[in-house]
N, C-alpha and C. Protein backbone atom coordinates (compact mmCIF):
# COMPACT_ATOMS: atom_id res chain seq x y z
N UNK A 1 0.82 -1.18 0.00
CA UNK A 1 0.00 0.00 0.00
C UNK A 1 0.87 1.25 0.00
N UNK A 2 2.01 1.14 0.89
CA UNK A 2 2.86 2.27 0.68
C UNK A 2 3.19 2.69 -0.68
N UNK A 3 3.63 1.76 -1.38
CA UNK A 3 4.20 1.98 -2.95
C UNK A 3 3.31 2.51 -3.93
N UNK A 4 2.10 2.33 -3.80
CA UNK A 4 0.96 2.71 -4.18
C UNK A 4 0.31 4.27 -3.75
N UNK A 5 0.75 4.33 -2.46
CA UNK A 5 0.22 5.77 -2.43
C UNK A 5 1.41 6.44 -2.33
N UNK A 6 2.82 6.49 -2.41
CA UNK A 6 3.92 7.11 -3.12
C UNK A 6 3.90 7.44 -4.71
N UNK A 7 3.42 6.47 -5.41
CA UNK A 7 3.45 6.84 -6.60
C UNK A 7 2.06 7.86 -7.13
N UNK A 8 1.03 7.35 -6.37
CA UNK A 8 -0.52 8.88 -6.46
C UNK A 8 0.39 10.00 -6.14
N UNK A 9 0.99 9.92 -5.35
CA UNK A 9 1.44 10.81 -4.64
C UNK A 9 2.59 12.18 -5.74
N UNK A 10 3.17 11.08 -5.90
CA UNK A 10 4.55 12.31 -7.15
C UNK A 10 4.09 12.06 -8.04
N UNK A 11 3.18 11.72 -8.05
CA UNK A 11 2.96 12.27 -10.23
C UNK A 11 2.26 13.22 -10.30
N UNK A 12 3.23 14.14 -11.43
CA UNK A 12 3.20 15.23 -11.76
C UNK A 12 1.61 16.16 -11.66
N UNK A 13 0.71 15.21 -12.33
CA UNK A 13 -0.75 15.50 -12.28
C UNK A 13 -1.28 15.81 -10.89
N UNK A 14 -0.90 15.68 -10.21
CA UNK A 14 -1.66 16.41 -8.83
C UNK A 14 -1.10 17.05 -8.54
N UNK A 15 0.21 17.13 -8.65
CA UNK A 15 1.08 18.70 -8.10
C UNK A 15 0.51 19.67 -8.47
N UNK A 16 0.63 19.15 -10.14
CA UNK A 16 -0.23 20.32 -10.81
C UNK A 16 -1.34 20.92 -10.90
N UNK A 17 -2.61 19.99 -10.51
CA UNK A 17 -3.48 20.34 -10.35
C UNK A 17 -3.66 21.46 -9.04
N UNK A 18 -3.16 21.02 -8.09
CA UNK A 18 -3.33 21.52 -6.70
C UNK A 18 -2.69 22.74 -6.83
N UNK A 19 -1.73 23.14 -7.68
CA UNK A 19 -1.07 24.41 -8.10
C UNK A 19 -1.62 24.99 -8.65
N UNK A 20 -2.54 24.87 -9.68
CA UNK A 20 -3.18 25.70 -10.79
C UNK A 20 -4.43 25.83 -9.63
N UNK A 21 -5.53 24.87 -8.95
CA UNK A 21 -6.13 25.72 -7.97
C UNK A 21 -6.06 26.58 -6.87
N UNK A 22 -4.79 26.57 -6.24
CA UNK A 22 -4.20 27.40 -5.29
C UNK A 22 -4.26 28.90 -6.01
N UNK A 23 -3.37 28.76 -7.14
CA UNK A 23 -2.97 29.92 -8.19
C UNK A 23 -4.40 30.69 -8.27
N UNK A 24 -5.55 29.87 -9.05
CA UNK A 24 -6.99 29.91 -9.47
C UNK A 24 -7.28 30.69 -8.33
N UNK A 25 -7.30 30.33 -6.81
CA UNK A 25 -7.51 30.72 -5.64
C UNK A 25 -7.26 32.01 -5.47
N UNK A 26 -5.98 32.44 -5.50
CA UNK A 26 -5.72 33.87 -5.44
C UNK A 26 -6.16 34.94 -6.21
N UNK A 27 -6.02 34.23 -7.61
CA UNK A 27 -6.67 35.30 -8.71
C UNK A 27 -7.92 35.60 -8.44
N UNK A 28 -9.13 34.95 -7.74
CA UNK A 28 -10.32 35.49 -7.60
C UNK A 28 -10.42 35.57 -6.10
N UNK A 29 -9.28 35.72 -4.83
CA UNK A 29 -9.61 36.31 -3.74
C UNK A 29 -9.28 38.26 -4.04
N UNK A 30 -8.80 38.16 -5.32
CA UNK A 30 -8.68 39.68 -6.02
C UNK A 30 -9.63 40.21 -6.17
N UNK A 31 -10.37 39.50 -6.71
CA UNK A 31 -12.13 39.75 -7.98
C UNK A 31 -12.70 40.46 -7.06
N UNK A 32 -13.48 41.78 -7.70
CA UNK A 32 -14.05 43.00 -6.70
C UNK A 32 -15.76 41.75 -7.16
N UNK A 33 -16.09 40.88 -8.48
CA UNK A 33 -17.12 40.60 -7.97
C UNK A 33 -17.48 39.33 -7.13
N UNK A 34 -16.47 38.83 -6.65
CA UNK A 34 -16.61 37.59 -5.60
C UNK A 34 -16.89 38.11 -4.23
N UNK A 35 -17.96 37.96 -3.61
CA UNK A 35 -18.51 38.11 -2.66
C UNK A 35 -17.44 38.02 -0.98
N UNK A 36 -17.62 38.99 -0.36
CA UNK A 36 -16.48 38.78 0.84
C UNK A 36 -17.02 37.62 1.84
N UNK A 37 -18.14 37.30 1.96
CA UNK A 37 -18.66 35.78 2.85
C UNK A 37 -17.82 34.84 1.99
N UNK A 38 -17.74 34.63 0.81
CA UNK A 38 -17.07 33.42 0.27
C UNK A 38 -15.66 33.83 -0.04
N UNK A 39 -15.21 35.12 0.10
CA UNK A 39 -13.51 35.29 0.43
C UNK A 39 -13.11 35.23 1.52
N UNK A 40 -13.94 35.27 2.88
CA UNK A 40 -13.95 34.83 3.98
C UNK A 40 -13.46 32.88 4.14
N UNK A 41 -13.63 32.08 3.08
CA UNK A 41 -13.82 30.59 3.69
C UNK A 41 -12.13 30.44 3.54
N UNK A 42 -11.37 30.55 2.26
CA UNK A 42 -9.73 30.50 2.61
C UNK A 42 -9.24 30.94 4.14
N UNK A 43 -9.39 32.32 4.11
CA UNK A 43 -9.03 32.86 5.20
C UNK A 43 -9.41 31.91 7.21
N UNK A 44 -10.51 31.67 6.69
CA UNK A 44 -10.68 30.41 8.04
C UNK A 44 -10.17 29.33 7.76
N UNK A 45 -10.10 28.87 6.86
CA UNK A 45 -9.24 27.40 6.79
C UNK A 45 -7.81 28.06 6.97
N UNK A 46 -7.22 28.60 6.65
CA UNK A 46 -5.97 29.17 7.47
C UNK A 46 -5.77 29.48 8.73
N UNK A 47 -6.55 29.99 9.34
CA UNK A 47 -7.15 30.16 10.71
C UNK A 47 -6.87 29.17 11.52
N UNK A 48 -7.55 28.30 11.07
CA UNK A 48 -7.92 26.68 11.31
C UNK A 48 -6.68 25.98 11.49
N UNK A 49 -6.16 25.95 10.55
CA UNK A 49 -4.20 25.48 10.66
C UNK A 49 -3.42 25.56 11.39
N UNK A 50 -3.22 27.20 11.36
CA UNK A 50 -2.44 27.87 12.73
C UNK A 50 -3.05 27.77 13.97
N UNK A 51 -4.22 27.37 14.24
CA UNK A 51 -4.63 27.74 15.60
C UNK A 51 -4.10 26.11 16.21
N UNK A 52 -4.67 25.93 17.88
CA UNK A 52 -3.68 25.22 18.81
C UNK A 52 -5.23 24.51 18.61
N UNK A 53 -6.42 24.49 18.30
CA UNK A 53 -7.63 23.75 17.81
C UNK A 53 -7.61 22.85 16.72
N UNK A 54 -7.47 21.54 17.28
CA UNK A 54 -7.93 20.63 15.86
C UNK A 54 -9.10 19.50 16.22
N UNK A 55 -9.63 19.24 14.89
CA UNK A 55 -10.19 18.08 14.83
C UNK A 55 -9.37 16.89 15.46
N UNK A 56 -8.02 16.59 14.96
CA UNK A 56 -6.71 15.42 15.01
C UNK A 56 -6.06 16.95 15.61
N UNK A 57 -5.17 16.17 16.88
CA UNK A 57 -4.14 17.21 17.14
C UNK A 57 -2.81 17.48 16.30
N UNK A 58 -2.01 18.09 16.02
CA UNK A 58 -1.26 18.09 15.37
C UNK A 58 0.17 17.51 16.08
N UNK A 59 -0.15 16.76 17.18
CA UNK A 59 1.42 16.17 17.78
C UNK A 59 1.18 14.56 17.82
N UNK A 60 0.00 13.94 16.98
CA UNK A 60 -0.06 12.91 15.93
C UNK A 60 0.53 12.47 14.82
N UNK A 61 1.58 12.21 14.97
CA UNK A 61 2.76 12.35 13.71
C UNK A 61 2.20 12.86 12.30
N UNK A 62 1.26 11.65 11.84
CA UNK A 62 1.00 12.11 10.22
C UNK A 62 -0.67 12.26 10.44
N UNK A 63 -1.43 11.72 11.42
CA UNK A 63 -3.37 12.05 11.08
C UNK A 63 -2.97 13.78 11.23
N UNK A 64 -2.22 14.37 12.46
CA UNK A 64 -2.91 15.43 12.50
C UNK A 64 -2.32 16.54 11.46
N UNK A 65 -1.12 16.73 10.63
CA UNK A 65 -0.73 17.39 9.36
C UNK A 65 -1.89 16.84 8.14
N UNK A 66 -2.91 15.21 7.94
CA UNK A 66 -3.39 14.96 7.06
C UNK A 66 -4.53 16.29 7.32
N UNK A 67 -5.27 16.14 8.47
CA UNK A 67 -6.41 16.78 9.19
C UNK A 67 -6.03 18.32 8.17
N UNK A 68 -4.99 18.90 8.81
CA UNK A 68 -5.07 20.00 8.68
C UNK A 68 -5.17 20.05 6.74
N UNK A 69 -4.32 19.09 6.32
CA UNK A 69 -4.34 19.54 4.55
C UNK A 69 -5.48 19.29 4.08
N UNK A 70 -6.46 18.75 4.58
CA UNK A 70 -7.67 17.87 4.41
C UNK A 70 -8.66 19.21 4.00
N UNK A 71 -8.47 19.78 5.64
CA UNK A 71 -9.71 21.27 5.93
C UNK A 71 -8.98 22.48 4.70
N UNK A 72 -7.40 22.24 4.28
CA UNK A 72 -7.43 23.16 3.40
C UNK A 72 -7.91 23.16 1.72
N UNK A 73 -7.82 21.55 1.97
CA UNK A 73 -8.33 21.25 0.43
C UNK A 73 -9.63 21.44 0.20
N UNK A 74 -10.57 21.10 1.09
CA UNK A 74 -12.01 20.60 0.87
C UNK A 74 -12.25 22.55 0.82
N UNK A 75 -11.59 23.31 1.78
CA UNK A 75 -11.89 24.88 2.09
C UNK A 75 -11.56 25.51 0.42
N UNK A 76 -10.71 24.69 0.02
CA UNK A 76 -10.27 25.81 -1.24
C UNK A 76 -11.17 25.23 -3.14
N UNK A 77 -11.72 23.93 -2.43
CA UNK A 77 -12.70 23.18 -3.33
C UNK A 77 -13.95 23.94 -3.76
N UNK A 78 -14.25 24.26 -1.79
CA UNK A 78 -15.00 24.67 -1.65
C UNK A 78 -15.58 26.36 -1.99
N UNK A 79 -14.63 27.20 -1.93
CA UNK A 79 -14.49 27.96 -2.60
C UNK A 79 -14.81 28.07 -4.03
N UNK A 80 -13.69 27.37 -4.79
CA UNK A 80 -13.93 27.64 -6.52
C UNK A 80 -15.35 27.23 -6.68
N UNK A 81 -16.46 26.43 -5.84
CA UNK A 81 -17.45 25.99 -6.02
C UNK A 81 -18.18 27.04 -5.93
N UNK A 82 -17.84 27.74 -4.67
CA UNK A 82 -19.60 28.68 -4.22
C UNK A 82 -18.47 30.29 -5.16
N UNK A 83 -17.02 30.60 -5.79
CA UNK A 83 -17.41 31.88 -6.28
C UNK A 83 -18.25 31.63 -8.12
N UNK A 84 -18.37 33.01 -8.59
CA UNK A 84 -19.25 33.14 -9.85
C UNK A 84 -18.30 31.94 -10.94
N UNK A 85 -19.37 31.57 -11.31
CA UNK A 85 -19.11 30.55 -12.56
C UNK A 85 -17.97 31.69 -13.78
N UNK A 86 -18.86 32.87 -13.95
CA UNK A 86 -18.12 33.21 -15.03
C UNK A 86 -16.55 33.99 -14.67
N UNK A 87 -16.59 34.39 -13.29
CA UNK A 87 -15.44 34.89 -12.42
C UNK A 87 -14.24 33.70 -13.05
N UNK A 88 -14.59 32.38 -12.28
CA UNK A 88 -13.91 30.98 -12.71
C UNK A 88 -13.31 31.15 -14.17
N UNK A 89 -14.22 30.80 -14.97
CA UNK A 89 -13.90 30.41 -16.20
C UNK A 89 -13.10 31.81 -16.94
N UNK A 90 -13.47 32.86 -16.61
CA UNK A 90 -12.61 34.30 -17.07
C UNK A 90 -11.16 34.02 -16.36
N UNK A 91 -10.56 33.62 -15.25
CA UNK A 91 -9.75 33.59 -14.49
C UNK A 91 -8.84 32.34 -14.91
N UNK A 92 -9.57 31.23 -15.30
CA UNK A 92 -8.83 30.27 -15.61
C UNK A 92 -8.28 30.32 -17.42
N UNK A 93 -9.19 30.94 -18.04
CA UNK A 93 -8.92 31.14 -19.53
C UNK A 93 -7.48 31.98 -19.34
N UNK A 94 -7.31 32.93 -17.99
CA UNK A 94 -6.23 34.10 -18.36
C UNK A 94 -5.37 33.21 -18.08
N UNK A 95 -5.45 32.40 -17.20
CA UNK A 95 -4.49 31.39 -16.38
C UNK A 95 -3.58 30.57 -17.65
N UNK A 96 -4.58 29.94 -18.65
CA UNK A 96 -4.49 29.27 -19.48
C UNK A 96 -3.74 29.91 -20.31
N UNK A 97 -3.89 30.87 -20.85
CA UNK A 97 -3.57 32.00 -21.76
C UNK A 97 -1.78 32.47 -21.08
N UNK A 98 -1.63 32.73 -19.79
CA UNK A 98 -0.63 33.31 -19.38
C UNK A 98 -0.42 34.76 -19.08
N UNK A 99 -1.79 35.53 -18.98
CA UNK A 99 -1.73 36.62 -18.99
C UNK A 99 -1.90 37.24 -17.72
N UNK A 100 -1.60 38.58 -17.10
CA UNK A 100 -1.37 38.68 -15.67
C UNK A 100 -2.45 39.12 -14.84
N UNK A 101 -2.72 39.36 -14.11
CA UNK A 101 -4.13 40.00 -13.22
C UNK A 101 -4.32 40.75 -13.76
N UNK A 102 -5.77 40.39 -14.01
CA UNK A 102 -6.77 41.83 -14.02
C UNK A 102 -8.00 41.60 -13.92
N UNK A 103 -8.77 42.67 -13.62
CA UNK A 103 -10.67 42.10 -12.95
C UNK A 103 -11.31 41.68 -14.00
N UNK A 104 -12.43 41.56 -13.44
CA UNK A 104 -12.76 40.84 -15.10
C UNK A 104 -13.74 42.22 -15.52
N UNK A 105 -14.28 42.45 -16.83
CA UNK A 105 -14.09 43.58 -17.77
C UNK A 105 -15.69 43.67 -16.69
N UNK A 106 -16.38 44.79 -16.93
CA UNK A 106 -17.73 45.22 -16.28
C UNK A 106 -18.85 44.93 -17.19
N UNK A 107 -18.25 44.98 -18.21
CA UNK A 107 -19.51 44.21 -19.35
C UNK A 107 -20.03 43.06 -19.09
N UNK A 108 -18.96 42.25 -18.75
CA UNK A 108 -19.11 41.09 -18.71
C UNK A 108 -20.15 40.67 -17.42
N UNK A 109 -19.86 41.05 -16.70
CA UNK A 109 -21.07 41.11 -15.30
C UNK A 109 -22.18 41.56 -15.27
N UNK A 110 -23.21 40.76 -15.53
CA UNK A 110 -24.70 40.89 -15.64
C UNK A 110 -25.82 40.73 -14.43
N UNK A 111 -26.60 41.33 -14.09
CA UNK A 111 -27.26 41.21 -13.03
C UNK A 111 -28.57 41.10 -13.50
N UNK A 112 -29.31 39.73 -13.68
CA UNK A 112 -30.40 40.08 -14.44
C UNK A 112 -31.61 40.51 -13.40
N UNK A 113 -32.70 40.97 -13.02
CA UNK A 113 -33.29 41.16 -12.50
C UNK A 113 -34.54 41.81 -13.12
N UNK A 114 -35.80 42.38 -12.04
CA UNK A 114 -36.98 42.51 -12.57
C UNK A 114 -37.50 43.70 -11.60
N UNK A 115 -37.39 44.90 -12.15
CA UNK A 115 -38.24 45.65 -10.67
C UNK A 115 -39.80 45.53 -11.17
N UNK A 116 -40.23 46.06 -10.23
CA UNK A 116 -41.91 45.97 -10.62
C UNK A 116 -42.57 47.12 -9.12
N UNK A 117 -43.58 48.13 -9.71
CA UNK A 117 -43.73 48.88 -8.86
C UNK A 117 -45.48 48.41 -8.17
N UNK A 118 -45.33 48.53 -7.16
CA UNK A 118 -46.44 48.41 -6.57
C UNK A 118 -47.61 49.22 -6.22
């Protein structure tokens, strides 16, 4: 089993992945339209890390370092999930592309809605 989860482990494909969402991560804790409740959830899973509070304590050789990478993964999953779809996909195209920060254009952000007077 060891040899098996050494080799999940270094191939290249998850480094990378986990890099390009980290990366993904920052570029839209930038975004003026991602909501501050859901730029708030990184910031507590960091919280969470450093503090002397765990689920697994951290003087558990390897559960309590898994614990902690666990709450940062599922926190930063969780994130790209709840910010804007088109935030995402604008952010990852630049990603893709290689091009450097910038918000995403104001056109592009639509608010559809309906007033109606009473």
């Amino acid at each position: 089993m060891g040899a098996r989860l050494k080799s999940a482990i270094s191939q290249p494909s998850l480094l990378r992945t986990v890099l390009s969402q980290v990366r993904l991560s920052f570029r839209l804790l930038r975004e003026p339209c991602v909501g501050m409740l859901v730029k708030a959830l990184p910031f507590l899973a960091a919280v969470y890390v450093v503090s002397p509070l765990d689920f697994i304590p951290d003087v558990i050789p390897v559960l309590g370092q898994l614990d902690d990478l666990g709450i940062l993964a599922i926190s930063i999953e969780a994130f790209l999930k709840l910010c804007p779809t088109a935030a995402v996909n604008f952010h990852q195209a630049a990603i893709d592309a290689g091009r450097r920060y910038s918000p995403m254009p104001a056109g592009s952000r639509v608010i559809d809605a309906e007033w109606r007077r009473e």
